[in-house]
PDB file of N, CA and C in Angstrom:
ATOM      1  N   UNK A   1     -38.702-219.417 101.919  1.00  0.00           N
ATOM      2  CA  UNK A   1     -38.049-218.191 102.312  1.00  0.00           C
ATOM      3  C   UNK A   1     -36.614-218.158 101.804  1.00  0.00           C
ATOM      4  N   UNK A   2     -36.024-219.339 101.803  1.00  0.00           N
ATOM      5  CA  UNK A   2     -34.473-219.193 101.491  1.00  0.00           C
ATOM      6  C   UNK A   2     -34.409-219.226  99.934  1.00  0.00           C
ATOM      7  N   UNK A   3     -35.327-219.244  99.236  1.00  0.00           N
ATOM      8  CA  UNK A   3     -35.895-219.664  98.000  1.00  0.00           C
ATOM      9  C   UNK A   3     -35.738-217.495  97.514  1.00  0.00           C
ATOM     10  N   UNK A   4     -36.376-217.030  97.847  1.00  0.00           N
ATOM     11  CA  UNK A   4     -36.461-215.552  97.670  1.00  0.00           C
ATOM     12  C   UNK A   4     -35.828-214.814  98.482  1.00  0.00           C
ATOM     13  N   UNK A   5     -35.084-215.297  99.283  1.00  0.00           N
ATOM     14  CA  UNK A   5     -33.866-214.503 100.499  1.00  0.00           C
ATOM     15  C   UNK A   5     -34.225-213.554 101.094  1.00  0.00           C
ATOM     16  N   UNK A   6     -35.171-213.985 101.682  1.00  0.00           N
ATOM     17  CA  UNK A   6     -36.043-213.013 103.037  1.00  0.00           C
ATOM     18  C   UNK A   6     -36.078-214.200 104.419  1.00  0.00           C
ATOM     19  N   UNK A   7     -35.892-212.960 105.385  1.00  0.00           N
ATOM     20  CA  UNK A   7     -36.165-213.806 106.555  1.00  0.00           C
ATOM     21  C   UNK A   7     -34.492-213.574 107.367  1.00  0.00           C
ATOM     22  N   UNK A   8     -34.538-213.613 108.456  1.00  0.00           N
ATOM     23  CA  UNK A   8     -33.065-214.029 109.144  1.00  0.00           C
ATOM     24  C   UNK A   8     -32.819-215.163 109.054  1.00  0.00           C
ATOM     25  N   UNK A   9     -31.296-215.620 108.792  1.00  0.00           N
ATOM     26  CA  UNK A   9     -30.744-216.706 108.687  1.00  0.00           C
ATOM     27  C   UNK A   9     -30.501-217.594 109.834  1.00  0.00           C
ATOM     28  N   UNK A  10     -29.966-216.727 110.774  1.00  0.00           N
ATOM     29  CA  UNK A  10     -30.195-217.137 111.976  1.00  0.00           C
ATOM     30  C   UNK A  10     -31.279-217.563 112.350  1.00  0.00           C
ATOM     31  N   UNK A  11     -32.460-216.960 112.611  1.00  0.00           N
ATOM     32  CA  UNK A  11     -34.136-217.513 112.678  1.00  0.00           C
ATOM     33  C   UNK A  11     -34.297-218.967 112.168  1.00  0.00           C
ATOM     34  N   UNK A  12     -33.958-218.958 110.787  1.00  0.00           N
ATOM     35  CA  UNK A  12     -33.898-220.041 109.745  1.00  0.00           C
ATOM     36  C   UNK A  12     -33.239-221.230 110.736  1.00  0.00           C
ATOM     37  N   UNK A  13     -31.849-220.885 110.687  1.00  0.00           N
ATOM     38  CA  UNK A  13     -30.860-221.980 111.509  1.00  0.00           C
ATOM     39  C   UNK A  13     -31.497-222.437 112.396  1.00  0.00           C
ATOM     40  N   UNK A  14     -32.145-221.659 113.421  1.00  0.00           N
ATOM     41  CA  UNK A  14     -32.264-222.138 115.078  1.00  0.00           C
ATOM     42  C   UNK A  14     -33.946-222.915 114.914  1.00  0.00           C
ATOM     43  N   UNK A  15     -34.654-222.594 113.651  1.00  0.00           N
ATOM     44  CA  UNK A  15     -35.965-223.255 113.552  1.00  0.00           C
ATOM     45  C   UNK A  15     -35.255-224.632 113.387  1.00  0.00           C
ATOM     46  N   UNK A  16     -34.741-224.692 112.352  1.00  0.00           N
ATOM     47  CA  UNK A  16     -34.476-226.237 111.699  1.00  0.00           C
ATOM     48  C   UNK A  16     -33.521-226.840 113.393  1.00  0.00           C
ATOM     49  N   UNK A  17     -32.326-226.706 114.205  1.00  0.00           N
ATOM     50  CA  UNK A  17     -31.626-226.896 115.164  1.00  0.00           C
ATOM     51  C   UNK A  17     -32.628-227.314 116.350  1.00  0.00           C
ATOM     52  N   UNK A  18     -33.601-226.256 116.342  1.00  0.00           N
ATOM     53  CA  UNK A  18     -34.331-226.716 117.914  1.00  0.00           C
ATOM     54  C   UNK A  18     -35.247-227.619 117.484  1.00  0.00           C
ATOM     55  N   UNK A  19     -36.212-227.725 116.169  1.00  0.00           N
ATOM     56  CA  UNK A  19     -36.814-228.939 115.389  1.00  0.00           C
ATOM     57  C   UNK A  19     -36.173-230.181 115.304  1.00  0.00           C
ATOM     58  N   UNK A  20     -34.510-230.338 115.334  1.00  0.00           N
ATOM     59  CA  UNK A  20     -33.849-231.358 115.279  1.00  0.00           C
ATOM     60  C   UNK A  20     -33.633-231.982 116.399  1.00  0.00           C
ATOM     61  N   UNK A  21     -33.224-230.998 117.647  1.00  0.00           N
ATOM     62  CA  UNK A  21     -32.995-231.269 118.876  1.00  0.00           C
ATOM     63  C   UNK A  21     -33.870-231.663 119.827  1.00  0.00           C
ATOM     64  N   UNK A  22     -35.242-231.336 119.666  1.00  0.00           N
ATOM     65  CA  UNK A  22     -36.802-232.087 120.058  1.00  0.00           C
ATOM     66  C   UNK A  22     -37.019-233.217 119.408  1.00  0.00           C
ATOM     67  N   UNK A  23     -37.052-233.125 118.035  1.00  0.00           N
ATOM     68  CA  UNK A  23     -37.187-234.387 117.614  1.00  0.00           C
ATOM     69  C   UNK A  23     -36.292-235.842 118.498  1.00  0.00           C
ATOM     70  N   UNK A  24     -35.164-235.586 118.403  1.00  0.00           N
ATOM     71  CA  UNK A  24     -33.920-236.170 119.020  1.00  0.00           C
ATOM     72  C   UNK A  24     -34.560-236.870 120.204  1.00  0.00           C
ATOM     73  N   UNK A  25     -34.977-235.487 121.181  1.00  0.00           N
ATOM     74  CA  UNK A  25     -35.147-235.530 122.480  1.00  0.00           C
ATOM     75  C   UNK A  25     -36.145-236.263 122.577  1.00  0.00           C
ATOM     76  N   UNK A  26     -37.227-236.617 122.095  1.00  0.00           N
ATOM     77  CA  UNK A  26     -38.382-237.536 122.152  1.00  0.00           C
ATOM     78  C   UNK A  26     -38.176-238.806 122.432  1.00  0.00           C
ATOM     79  N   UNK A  27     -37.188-239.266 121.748  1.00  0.00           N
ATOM     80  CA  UNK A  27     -36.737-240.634 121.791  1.00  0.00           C
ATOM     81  C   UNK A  27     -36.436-241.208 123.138  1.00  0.00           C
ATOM     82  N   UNK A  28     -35.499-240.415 123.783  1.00  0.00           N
ATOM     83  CA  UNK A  28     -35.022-240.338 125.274  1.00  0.00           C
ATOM     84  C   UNK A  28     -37.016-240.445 126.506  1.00  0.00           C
ATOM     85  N   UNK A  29     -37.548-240.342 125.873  1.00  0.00           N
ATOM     86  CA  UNK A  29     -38.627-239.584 126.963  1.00  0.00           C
ATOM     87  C   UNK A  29     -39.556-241.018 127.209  1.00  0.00           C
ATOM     88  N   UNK A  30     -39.624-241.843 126.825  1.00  0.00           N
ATOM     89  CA  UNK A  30     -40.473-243.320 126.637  1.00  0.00           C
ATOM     90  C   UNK A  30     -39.870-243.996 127.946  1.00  0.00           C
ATOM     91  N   UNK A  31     -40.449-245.006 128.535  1.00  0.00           N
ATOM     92  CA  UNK A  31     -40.158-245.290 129.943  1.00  0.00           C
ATOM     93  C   UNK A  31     -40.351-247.174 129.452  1.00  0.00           C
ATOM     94  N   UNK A  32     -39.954-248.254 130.021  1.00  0.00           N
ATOM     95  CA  UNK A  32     -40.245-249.548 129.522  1.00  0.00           C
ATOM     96  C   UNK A  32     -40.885-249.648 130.752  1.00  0.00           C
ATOM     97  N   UNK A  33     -42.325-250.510 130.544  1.00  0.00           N
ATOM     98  CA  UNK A  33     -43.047-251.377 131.883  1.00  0.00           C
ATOM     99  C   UNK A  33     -43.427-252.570 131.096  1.00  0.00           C
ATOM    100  N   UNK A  34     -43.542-252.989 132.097  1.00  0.00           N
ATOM    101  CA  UNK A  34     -44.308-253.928 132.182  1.00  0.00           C
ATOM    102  C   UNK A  34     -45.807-253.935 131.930  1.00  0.00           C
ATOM    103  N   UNK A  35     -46.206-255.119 131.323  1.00  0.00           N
ATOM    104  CA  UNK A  35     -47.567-255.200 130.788  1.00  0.00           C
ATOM    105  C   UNK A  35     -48.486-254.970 131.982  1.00  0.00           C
ATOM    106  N   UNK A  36     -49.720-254.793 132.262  1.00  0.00           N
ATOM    107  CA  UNK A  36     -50.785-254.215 132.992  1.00  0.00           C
ATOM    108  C   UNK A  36     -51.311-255.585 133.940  1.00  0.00           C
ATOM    109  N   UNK A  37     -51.343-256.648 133.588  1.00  0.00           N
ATOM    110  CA  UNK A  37     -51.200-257.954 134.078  1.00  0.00           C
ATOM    111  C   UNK A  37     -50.056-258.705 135.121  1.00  0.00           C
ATOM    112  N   UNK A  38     -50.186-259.282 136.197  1.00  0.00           N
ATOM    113  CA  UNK A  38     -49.319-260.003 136.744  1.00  0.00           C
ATOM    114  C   UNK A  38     -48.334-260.825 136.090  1.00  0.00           C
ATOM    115  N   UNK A  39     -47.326-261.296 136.031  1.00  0.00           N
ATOM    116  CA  UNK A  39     -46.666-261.920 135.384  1.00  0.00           C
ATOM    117  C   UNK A  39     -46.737-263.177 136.290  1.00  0.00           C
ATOM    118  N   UNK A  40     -47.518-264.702 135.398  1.00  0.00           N
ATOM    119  CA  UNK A  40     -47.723-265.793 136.123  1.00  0.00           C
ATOM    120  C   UNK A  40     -46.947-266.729 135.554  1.00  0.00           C
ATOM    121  N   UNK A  41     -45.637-266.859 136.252  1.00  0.00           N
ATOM    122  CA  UNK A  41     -44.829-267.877 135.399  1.00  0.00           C
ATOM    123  C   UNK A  41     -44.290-267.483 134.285  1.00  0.00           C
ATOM    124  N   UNK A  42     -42.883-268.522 133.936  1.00  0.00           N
ATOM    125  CA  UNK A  42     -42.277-267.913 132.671  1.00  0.00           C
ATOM    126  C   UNK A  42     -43.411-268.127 131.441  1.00  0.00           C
ATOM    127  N   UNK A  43     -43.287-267.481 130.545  1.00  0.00           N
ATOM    128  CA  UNK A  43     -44.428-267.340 128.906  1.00  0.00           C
ATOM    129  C   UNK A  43     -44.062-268.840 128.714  1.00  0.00           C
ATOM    130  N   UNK A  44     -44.870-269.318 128.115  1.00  0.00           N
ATOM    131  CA  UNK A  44     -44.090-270.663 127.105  1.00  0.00           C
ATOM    132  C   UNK A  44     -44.144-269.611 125.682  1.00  0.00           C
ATOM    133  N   UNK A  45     -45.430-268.807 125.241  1.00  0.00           N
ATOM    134  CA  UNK A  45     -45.174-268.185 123.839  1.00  0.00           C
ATOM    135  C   UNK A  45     -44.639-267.034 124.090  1.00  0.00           C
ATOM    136  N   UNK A  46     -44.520-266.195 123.036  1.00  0.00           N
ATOM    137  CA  UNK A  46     -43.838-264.698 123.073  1.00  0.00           C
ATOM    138  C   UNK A  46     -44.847-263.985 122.508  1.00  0.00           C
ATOM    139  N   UNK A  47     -46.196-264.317 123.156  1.00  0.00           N
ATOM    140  CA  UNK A  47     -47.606-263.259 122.865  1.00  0.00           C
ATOM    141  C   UNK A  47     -47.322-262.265 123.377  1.00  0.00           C
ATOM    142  N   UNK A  48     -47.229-260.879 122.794  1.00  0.00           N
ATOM    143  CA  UNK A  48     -47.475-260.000 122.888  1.00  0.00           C
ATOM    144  C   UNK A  48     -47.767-258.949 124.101  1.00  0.00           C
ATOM    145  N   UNK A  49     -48.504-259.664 124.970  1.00  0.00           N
ATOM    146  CA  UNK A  49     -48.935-258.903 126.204  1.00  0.00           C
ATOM    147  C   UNK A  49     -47.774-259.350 127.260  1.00  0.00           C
ATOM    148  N   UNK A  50     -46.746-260.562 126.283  1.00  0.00           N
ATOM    149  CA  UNK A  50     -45.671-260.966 127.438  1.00  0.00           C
ATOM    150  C   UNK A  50     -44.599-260.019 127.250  1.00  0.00           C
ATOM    151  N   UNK A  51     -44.573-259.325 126.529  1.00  0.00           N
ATOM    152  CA  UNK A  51     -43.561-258.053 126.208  1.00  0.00           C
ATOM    153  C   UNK A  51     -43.524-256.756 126.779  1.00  0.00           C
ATOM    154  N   UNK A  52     -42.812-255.975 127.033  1.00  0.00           N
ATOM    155  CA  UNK A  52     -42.249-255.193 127.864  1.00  0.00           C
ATOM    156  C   UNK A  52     -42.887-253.820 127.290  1.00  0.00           C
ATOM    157  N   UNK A  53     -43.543-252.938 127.081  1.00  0.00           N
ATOM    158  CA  UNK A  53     -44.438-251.769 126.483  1.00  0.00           C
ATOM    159  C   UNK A  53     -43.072-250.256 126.862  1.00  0.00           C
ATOM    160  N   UNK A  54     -43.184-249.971 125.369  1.00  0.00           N
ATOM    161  CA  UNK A  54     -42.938-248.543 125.721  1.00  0.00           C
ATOM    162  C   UNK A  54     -43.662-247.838 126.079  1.00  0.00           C
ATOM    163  N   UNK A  55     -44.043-246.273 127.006  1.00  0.00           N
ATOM    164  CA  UNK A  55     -44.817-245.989 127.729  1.00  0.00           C
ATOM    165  C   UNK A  55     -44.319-244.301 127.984  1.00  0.00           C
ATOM    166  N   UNK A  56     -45.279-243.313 127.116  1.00  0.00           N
ATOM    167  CA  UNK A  56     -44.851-241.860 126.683  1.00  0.00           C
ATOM    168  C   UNK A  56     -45.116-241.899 128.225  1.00  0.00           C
ATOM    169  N   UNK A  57     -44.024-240.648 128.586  1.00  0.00           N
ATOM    170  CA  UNK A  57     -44.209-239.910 130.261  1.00  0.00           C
ATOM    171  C   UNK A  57     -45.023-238.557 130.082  1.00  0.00           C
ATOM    172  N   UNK A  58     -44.241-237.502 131.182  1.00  0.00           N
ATOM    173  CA  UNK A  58     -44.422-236.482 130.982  1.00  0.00           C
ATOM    174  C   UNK A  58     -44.049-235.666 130.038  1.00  0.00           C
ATOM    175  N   UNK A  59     -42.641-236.029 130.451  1.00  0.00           N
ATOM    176  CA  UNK A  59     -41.410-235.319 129.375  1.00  0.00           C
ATOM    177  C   UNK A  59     -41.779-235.211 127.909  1.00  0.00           C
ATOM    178  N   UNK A  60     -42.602-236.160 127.375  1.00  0.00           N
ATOM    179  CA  UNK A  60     -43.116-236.654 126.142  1.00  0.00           C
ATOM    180  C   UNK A  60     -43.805-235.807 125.395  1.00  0.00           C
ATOM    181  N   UNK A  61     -45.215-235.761 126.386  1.00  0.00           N
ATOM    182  CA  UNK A  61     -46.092-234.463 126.115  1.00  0.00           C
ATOM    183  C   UNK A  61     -45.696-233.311 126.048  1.00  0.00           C
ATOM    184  N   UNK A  62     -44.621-232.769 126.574  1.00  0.00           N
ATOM    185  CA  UNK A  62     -43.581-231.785 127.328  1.00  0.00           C
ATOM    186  C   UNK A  62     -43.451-230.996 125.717  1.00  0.00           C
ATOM    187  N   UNK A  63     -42.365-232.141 125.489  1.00  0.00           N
ATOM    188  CA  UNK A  63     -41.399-232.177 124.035  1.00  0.00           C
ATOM    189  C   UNK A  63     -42.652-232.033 122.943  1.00  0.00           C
ATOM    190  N   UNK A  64     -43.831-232.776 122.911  1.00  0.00           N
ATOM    191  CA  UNK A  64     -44.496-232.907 121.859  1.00  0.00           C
ATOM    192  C   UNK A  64     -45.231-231.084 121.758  1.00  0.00           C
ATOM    193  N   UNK A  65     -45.597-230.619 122.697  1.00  0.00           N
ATOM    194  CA  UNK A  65     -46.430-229.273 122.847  1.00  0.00           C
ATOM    195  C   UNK A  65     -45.157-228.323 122.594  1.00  0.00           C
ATOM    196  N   UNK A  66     -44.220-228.311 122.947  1.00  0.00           N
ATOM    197  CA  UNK A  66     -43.251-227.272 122.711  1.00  0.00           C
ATOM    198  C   UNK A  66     -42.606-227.204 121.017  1.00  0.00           C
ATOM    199  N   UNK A  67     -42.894-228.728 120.449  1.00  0.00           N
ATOM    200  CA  UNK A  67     -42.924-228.985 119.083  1.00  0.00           C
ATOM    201  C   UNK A  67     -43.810-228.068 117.905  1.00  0.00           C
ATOM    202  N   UNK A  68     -45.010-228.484 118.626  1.00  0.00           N
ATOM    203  CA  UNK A  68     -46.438-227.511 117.875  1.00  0.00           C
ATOM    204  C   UNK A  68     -45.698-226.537 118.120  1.00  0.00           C
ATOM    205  N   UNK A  69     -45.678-225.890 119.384  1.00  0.00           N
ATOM    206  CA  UNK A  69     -45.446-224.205 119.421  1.00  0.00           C
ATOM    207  C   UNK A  69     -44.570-223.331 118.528  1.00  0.00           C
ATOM    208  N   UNK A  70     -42.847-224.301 118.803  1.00  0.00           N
ATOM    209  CA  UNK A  70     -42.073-223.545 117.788  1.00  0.00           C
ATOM    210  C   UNK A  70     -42.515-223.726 115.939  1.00  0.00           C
ATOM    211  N   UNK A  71     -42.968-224.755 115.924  1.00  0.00           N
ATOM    212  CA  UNK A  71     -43.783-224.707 114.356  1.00  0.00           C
ATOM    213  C   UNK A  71     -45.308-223.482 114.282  1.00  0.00           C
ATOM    214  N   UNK A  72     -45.715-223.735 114.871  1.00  0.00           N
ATOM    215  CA  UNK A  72     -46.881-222.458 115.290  1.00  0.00           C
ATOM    216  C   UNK A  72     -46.526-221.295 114.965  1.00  0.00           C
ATOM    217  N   UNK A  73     -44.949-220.552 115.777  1.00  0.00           N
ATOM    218  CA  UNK A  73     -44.306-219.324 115.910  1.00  0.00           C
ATOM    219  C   UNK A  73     -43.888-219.124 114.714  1.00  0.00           C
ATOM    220  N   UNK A  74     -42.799-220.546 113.937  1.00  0.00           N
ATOM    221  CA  UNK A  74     -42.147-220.055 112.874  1.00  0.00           C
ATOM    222  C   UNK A  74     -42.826-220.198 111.622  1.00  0.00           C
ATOM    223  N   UNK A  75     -44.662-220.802 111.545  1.00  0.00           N
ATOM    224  CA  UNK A  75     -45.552-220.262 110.712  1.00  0.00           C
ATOM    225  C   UNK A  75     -45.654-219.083 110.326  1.00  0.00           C
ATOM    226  N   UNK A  76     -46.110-218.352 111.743  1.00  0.00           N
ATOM    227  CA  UNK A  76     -46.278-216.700 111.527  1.00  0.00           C
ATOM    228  C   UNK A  76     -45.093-216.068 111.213  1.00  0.00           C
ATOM    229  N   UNK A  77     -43.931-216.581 111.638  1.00  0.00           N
ATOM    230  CA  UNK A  77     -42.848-215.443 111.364  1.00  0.00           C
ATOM    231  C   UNK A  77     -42.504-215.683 109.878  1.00  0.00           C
ATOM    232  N   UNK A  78     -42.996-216.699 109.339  1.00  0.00           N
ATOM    233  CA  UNK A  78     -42.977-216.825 107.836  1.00  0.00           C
ATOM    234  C   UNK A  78     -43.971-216.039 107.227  1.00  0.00           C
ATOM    235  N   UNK A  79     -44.854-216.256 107.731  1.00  0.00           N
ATOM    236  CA  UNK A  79     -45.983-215.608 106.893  1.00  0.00           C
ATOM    237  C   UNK A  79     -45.680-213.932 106.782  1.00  0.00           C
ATOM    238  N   UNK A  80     -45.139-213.232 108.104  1.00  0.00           N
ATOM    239  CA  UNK A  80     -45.261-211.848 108.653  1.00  0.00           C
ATOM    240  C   UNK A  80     -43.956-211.335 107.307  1.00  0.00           C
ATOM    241  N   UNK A  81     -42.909-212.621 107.106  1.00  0.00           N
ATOM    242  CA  UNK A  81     -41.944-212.130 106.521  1.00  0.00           C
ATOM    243  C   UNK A  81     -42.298-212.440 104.970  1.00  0.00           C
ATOM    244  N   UNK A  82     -42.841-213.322 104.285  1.00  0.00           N
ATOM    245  CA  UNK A  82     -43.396-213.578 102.979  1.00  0.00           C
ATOM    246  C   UNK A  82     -44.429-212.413 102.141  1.00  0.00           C
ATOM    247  N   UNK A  83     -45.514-212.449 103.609  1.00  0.00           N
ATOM    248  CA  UNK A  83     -46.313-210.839 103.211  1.00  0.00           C
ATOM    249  C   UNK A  83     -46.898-210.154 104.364  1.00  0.00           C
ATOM    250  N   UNK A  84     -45.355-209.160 103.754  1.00  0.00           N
ATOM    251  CA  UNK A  84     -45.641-208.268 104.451  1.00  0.00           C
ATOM    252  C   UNK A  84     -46.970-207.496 104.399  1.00  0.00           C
ATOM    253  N   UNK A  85     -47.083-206.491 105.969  1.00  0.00           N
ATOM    254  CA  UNK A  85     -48.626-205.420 105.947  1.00  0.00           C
ATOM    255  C   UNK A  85     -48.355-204.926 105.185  1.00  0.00           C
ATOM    256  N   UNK A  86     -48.719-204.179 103.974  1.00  0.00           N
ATOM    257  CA  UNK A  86     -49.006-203.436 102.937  1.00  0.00           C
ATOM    258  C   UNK A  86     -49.048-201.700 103.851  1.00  0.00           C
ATOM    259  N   UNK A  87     -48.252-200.711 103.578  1.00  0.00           N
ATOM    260  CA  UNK A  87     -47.879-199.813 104.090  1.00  0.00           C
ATOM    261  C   UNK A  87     -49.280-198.696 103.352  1.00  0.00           C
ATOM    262  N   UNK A  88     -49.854-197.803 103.718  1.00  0.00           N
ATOM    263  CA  UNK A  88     -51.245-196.989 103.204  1.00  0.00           C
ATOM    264  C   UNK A  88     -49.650-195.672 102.545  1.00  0.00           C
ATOM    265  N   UNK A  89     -50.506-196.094 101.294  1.00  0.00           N
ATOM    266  CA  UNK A  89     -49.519-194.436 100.098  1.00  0.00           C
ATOM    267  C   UNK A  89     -50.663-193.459 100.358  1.00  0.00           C
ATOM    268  N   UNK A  90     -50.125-192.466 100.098  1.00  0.00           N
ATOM    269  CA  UNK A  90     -51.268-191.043 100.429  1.00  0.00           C
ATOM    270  C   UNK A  90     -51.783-191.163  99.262  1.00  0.00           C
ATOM    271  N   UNK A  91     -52.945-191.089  98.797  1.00  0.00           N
ATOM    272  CA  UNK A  91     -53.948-190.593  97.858  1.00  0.00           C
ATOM    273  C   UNK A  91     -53.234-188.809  96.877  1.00  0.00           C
ATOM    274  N   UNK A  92     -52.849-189.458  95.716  1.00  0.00           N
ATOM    275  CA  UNK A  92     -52.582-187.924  95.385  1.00  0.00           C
ATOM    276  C   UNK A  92     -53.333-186.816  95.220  1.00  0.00           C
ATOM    277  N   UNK A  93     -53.419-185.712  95.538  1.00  0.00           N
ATOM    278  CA  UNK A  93     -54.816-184.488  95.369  1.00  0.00           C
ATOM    279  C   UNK A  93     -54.288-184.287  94.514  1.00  0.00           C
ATOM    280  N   UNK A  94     -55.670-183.841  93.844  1.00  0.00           N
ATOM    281  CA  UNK A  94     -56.220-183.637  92.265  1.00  0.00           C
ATOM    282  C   UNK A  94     -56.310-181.643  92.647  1.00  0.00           C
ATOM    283  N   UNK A  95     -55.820-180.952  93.513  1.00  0.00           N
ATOM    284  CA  UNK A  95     -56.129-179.883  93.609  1.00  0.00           C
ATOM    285  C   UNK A  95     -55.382-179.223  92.935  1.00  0.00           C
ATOM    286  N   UNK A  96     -55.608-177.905  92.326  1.00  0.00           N
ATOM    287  CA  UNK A  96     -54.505-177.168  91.776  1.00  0.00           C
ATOM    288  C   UNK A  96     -54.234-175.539  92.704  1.00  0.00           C
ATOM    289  N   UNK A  97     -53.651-176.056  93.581  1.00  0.00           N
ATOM    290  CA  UNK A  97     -53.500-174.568  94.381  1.00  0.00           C
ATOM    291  C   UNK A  97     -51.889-174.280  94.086  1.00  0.00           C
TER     292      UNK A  97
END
């Protein structure tokens, strides 16, 4: 779009801004637990299941669906603005009055 200079700029701005600012926000949304197992004694190794799991919440899914959406919206508003409905021209009459 910015390629053939159609579209609002603003529109433009706030797609790429709120895409940046979700992205961002995702990071924040992960919770640390603990593995699913009791913890029996200190590890002697550092296997894997003795490590601390990041763990998506709500907020996560939240951020991830509101992601699709504004990409969803600013599909169509690309498309609506790339091609446009084709407007109906009147048919010229062939009459001679």
């Amino acid at each position: 779009m910015r390629d053939q200079d159609k579209g609002h700029v603003l529109v433009n701005f706030l797609h790429v801004a709120l895409s940046i600012f979700l992205l961002v926000a995702l990071m924040f949304t992960y919770q640390v637990i603990q593995p699913g197992g009791p913890d029996k004694g200190t590890p002697i190794f550092d296997l894997p299941e003795n490590k601390l799991w990041m763990e998506a919440t709500m907020a996560t899914y939240v951020i991830l669906a509101a992601q699709v959406l504004l990409q969803i919206a600013f599909i169509f508003y690309s498309l609506t603005v790339l091609f446009p409905s084709k407007q109906k021209q009147p048919q010229p009459s062939y009459s001679f009055n």
